[in-house]
C-alpha atoms as a PDB file:
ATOM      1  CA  UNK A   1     -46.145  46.149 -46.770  1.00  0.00           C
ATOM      2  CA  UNK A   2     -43.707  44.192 -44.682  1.00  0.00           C
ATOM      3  CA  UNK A   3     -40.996  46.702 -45.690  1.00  0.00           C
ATOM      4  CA  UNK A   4     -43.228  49.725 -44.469  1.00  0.00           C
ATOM      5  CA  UNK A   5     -43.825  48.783 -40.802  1.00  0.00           C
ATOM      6  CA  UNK A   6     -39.929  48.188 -40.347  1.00  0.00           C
ATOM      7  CA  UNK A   7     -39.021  51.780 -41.848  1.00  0.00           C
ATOM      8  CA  UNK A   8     -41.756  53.569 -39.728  1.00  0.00           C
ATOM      9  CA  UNK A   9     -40.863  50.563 -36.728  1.00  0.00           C
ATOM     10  CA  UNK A  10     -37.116  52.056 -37.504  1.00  0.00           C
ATOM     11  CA  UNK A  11     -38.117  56.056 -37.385  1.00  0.00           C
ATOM     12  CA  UNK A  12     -39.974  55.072 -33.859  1.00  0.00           C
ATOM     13  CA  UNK A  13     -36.261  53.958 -32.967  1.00  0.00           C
ATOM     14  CA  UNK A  14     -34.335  56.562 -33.893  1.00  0.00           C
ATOM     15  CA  UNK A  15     -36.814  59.270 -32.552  1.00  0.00           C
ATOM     16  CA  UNK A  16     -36.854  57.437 -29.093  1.00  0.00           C
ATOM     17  CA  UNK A  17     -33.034  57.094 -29.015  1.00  0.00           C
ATOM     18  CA  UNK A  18     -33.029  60.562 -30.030  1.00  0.00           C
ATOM     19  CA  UNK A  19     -34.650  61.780 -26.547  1.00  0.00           C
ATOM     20  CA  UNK A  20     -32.373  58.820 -24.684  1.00  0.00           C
ATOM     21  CA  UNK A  21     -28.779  60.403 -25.546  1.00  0.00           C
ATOM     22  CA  UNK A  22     -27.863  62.254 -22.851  1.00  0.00           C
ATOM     23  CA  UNK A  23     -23.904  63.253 -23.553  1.00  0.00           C
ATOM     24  CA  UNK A  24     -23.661  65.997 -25.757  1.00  0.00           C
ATOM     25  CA  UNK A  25     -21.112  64.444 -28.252  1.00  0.00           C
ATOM     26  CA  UNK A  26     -23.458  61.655 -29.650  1.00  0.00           C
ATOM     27  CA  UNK A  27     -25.765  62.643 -32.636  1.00  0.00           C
ATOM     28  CA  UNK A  28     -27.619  60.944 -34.584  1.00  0.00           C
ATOM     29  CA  UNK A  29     -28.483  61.675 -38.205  1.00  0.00           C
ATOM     30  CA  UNK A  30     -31.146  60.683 -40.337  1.00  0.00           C
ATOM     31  CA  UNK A  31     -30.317  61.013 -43.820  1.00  0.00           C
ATOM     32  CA  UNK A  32     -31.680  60.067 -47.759  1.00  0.00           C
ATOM     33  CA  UNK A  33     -34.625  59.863 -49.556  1.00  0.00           C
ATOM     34  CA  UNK A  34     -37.896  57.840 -49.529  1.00  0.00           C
ATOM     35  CA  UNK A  35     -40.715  57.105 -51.514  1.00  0.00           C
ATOM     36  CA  UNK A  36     -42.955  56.144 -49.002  1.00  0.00           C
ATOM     37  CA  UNK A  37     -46.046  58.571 -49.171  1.00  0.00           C
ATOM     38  CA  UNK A  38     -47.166  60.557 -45.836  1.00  0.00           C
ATOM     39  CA  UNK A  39     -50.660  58.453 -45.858  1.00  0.00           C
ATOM     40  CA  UNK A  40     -48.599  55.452 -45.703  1.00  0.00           C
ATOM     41  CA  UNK A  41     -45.941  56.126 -42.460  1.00  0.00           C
ATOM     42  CA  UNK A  42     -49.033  56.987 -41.005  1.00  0.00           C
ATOM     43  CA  UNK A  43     -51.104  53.477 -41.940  1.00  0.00           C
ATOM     44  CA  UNK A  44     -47.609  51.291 -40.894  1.00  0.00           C
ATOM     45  CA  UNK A  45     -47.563  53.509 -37.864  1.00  0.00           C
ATOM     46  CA  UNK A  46     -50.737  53.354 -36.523  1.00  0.00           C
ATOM     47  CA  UNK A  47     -50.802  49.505 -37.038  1.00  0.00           C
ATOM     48  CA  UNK A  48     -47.288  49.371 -35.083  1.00  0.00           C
ATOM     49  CA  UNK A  49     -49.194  50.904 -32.379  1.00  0.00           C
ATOM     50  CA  UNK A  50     -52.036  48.386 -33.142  1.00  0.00           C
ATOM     51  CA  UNK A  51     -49.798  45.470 -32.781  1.00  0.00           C
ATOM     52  CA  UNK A  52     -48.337  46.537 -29.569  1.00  0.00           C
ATOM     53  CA  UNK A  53     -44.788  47.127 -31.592  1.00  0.00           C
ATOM     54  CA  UNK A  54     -44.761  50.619 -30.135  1.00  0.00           C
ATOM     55  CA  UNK A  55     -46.333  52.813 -26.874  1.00  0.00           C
ATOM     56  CA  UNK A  56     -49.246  55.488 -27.502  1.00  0.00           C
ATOM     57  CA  UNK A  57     -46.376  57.753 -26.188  1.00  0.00           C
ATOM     58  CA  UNK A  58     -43.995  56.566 -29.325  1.00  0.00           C
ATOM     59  CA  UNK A  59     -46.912  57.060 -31.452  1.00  0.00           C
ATOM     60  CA  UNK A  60     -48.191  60.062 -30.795  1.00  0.00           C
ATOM     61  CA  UNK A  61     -44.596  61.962 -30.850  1.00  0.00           C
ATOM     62  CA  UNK A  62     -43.812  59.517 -34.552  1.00  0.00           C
ATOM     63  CA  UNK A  63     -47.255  61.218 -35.480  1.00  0.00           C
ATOM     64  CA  UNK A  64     -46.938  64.808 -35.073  1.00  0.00           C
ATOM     65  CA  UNK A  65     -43.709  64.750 -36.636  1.00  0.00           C
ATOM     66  CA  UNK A  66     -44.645  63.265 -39.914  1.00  0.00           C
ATOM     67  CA  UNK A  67     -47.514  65.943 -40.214  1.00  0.00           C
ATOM     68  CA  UNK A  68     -45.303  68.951 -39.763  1.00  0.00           C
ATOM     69  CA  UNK A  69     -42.601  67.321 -41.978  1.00  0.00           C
ATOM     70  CA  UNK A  70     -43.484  68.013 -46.018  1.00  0.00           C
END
């Protein structure tokens, strides 16, 4: 369970660093495989926001993305 809240804790990251780059020659990429299930981002995510770890703001954008990703 422990290892769930640091991946989703680690896709908040990345999707707020995302939106901080400002120079147009840093990218960052995402990449491999998991086999977390949808249901389950969203529990580890919704208890990040629960424990303070991220901001309704964080949550909210984290959110939408997982449900328009397959």
């Amino acid at each position: 369970m422990r290892n769930h809240m640091i991946i989703a804790l680690g896709v908040a990251a990345c999707l707020t660093l995302t939106g901080c780059v400002s120079s147009s020659k840093s990218k960052v990429t995402v990449t491999g495989t998991t086999t977390i299930s949808k249901g389950q981002e969203l529990t580890d995510l919704q208890r990040a926001l629960d424990a303070g770890a991220i901001s309704q703001r964080d949550y909210d954008s984290v959110r939408a993305k997982l449900l328009k990703r397959d």
